[in-house]
Protein backbone atom coordinates (compact mmCIF):
# COMPACT_ATOMS: atom_id res chain seq x y z
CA UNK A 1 17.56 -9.45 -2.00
CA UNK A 2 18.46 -11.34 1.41
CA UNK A 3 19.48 -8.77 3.39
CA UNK A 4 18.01 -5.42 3.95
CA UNK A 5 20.95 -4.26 5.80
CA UNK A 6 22.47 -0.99 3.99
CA UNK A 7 19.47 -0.47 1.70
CA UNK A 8 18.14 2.58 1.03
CA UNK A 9 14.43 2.51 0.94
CA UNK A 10 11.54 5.09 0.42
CA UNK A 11 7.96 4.40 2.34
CA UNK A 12 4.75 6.73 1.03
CA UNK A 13 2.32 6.53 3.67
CA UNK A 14 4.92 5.80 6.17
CA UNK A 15 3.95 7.39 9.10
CA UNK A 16 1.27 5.00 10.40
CA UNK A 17 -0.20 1.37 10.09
CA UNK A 18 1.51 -0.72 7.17
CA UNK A 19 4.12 1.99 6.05
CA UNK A 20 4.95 2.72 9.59
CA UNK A 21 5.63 -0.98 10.68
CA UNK A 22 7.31 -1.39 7.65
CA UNK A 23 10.20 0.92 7.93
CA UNK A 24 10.25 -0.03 11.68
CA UNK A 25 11.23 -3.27 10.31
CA UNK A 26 13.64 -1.93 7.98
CA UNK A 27 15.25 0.11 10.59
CA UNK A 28 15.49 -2.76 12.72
CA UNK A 29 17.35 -4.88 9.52
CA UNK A 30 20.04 -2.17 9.50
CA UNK A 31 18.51 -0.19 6.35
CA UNK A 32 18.44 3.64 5.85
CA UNK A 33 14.76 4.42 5.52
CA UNK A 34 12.92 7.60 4.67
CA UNK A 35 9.24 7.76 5.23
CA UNK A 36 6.85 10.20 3.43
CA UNK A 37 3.54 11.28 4.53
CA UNK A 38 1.11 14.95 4.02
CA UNK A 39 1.18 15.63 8.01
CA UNK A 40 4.26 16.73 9.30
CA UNK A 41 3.46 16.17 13.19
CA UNK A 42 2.88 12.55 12.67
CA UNK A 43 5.99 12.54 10.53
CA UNK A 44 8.45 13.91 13.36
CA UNK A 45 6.85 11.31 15.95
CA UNK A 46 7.21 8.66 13.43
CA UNK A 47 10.79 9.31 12.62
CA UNK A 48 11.76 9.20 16.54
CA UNK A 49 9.88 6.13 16.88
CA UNK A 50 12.11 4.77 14.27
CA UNK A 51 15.45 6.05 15.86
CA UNK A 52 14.59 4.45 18.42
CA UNK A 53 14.98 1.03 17.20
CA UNK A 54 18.00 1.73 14.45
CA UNK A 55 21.12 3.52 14.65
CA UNK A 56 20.84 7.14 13.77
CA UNK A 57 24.83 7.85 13.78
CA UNK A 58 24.62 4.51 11.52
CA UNK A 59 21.60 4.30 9.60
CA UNK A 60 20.18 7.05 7.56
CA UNK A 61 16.64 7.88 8.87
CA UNK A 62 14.32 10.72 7.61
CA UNK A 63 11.22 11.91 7.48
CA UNK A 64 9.90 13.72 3.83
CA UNK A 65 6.37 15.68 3.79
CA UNK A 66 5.11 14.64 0.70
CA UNK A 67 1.91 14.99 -1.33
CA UNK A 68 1.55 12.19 -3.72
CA UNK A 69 -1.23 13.03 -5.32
CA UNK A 70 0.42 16.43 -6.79
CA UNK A 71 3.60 15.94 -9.10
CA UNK A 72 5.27 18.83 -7.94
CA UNK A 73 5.51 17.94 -4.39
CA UNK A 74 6.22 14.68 -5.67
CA UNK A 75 9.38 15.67 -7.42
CA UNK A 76 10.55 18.03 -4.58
CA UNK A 77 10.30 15.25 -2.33
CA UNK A 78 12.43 13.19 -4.89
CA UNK A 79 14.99 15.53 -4.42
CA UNK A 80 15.07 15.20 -0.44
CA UNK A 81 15.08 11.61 -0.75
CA UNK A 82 17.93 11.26 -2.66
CA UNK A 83 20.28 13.54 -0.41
CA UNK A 84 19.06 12.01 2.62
CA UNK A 85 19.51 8.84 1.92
CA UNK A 86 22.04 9.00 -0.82
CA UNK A 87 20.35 7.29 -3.78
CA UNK A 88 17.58 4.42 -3.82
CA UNK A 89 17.32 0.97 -3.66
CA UNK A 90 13.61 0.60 -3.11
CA UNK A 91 10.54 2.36 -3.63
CA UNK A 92 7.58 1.46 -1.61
CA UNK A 93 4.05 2.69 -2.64
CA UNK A 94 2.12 2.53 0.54
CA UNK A 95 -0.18 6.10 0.60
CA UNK A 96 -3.91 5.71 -0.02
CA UNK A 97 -7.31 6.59 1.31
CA UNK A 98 -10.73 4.91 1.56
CA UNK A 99 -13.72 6.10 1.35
CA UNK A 100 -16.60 3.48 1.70
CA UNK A 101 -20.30 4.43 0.89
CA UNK A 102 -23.57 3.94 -1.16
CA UNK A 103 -22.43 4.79 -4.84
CA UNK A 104 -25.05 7.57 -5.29
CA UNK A 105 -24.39 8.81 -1.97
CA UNK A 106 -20.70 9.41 -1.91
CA UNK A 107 -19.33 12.93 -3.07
CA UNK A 108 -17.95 13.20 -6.86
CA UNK A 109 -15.06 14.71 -5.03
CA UNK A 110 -14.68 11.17 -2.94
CA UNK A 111 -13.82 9.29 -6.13
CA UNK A 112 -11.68 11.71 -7.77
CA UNK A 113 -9.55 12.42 -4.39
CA UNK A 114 -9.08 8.42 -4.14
CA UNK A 115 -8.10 8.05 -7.62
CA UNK A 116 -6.10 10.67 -7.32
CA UNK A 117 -3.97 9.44 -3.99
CA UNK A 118 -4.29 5.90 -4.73
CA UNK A 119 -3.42 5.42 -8.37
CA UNK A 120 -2.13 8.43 -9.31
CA UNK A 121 0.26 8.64 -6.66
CA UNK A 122 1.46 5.56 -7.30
CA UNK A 123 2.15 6.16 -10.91
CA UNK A 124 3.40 9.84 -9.52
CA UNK A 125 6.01 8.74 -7.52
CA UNK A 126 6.93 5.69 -9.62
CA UNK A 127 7.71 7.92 -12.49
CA UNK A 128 9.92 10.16 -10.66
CA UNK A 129 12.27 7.93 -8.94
CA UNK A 130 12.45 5.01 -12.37
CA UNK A 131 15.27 7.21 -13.96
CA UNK A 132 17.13 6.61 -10.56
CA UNK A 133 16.57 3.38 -10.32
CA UNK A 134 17.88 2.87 -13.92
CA UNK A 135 20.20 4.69 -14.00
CA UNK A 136 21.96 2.59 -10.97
CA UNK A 137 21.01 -0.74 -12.77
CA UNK A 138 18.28 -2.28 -10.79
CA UNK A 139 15.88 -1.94 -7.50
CA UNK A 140 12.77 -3.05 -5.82
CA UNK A 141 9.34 -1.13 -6.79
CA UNK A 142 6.21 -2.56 -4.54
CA UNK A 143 3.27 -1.19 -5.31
CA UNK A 144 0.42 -1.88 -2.55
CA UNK A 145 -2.99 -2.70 -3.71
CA UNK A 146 -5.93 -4.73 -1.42
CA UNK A 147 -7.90 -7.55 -1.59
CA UNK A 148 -10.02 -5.02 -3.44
CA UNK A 149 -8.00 -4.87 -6.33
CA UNK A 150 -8.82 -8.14 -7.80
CA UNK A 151 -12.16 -8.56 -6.43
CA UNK A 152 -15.06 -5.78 -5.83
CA UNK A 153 -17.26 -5.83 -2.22
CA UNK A 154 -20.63 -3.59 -1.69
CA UNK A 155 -19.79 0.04 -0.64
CA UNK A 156 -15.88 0.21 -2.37
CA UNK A 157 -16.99 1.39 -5.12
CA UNK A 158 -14.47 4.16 -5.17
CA UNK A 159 -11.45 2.43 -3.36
CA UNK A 160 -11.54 -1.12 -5.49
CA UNK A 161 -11.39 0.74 -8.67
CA UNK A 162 -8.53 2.88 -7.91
CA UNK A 163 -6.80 -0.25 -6.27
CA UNK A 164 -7.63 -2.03 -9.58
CA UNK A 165 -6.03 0.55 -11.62
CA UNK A 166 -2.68 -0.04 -9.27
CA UNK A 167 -3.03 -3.87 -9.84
CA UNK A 168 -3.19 -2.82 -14.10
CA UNK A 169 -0.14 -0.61 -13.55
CA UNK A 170 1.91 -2.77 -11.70
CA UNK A 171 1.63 -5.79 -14.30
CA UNK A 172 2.63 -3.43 -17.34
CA UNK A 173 5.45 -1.97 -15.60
CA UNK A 174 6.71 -5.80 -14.52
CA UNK A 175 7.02 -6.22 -18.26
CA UNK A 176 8.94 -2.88 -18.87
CA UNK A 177 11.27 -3.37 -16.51
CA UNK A 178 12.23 -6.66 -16.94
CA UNK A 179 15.47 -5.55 -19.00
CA UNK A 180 16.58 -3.15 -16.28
CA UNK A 181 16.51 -5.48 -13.54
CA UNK A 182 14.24 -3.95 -11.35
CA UNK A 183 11.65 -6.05 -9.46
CA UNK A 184 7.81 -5.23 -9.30
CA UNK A 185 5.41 -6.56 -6.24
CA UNK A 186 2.04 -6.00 -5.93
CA UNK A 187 0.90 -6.31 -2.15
CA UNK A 188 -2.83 -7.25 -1.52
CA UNK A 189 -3.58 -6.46 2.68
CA UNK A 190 -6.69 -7.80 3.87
CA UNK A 191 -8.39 -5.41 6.42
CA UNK A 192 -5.71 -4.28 8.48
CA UNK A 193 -5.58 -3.31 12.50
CA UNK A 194 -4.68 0.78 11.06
CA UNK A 195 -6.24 3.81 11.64
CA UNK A 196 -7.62 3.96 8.34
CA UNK A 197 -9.48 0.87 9.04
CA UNK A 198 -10.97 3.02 12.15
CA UNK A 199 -11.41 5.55 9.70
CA UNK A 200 -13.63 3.30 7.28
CA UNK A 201 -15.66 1.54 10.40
CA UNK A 202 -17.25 5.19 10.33
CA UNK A 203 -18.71 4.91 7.06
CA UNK A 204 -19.45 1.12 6.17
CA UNK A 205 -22.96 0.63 4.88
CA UNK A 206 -24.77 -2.21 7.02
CA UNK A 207 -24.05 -4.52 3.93
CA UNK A 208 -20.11 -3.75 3.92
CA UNK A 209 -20.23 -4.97 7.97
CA UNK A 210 -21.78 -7.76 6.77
CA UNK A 211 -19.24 -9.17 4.13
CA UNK A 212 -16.07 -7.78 5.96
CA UNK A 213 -17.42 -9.35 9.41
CA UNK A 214 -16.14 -12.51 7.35
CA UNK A 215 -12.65 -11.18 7.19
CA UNK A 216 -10.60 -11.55 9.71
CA UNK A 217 -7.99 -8.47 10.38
CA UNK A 218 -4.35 -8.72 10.52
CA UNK A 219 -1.88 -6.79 12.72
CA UNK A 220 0.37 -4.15 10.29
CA UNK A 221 3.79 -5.51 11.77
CA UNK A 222 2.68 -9.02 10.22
CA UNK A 223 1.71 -7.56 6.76
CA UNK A 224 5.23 -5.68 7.18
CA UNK A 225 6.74 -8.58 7.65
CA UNK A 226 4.85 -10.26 4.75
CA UNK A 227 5.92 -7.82 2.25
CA UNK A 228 9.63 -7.89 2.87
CA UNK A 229 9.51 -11.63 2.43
CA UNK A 230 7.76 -10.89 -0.51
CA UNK A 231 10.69 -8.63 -1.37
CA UNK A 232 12.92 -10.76 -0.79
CA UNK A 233 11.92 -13.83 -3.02
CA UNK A 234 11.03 -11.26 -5.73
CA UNK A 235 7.77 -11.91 -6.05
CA UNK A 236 5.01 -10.36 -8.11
CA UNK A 237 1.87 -11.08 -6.24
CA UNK A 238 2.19 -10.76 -1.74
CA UNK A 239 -1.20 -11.89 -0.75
CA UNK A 240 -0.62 -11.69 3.31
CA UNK A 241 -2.31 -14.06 6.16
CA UNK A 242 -3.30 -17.92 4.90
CA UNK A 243 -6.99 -16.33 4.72
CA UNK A 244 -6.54 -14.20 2.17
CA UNK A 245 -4.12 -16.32 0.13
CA UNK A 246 -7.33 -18.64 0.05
CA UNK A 247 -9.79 -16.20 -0.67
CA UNK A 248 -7.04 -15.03 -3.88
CA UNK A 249 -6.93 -18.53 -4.97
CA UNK A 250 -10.69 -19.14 -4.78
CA UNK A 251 -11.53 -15.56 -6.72
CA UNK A 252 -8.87 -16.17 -9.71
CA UNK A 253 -10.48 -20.26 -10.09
CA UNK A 254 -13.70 -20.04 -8.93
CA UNK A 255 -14.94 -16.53 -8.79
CA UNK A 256 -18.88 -17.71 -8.97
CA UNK A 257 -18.56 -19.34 -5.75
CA UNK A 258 -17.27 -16.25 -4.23
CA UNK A 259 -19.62 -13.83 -5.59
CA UNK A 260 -22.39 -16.25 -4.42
CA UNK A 261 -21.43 -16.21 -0.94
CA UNK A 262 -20.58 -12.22 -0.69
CA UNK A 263 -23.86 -11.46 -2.47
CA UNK A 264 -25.86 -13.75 -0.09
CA UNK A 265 -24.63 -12.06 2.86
CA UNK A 266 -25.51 -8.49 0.77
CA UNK A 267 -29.35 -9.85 -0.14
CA UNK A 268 -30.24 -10.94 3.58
CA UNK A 269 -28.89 -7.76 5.13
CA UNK A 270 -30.39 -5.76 2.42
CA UNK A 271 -33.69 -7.62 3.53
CA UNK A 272 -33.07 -7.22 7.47
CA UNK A 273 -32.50 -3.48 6.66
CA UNK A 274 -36.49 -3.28 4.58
């Protein structure tokens, strides 16, 4: 997939940070894009942001209110898709939540919500466009994870297991696919400059500070523009930003040294905080 130009592509989550710089992108490449998000407001301003920078008597733009985390919605929105935009060339999985926190301390309703948006809604939406993609003979799926979906920090004790569950997902349906020519990518963002991320600052134990203080945060236009180059070579694994290629690499070969420094950084805050 070279060119993006003419491609009709659906964006969960697409009207703010990653999702929202990602169809920018796309709009930009010539492609028809819809986004989908719950809030309708942020929708309608996201959808004239993207006019602005495509060709609305050229390109097919639209914006979908979607819940992914309920099936029904999920299937109506299906339907709106495909008239807007005509059919579907690639599905992109971008919704989720986090919720950072002590384990005991967080809600019961904290980790079934994330599961439920995260995971679920991947496999939700997945499931209702694959007899589309099928039945034209091929597409793009990319299913977006974190750096938390191959390797746990303190206080993500909700998010990394529902991110984890995407990661298991994603590398079954690779398999299944494989005879209907339609590609699978898994993207991993770091901590990204989004409003979530402003969202989590809020909540993040004093030991969570500690270990992400050692990450540094990229902007969402380059983890846009990592994932559509991922797209483009068809690749499984998009690990965005040299930093958290390295960190990937060190985690899958040497996963002690990793664990020694995040835990080292947990004990002495843990101690500062006695």
């Amino acid at each position: 997939m070279k060119s993006f130009a003419e491609k009709r592509v659906f964006i969960t989550g697409g009207s703010s940070g990653i999702g929202h710089a990602t169809a920018t992108l796309l709009a930009k490449a010539g492609a028809h894009v819809a986004i989908g998000a719950r809030d309708r407001r942020r929708l309608e301003v996201a959808l004239g942001q993207l006019q602005g920078v495509g060709e609305p008597g050229v390109q097919k733009l639209a914006a979908v209110s979607v819940d992914v985390s309920d099936v029904a919605s999920v299937r109506a929105a299906r339907e709106q898709v495909l008239a807007e935009l005509g059919g579907l060339d690639i599905l992109i999985n971008n919704a989720g939540v986090a919720r950072p926190g002590y384990v005991d301390d967080l809600d019961d309703e904290v980790f079934t919500h994330t599961m439920q948006v995260n995971y679920f809604g991947v496999v939700n939406t997945t499931r209702a466009f694959l007899p589309d993609l099928r039945a034209q003979g091929g597409g793009h799926i990319v299913n977006v994870s974190s750096l938390l979906g191959f390797m746990g920090v303190f206080g993500y004790t909700a998010y990394a297991a529902s991110k984890f569950a995407v990661v298991g997902f994603s590398e079954c349906l690779r398999q299944e696919l494989l005879k209907d020519q339609i590609g699978v990518s898994i993207l991993y963002p770091p901590d990204t400059d989004t409003p979530q991320l402003a969202e989590e600052n809020r909540f993040k134990p004093a030991e969570t500070k500690a270990v992400a203080g050692n990450v540094k945060v990229m902007s969402p236009e380059r983890v846009a523009q990592c994932l559509l180059a991922g797209i483009s070579a068809n690749r499984l694994h998009i690990v965005p930003g040299a930093g958290s290629r390295f960190t990937h690499f060190m985690y899958r070969h040497f996963p002690w040294m990793v664990r020694r420094v995040i835990d080292g950084d947990v004990r002495k805050t843990a101690r500062s905080l006695d």
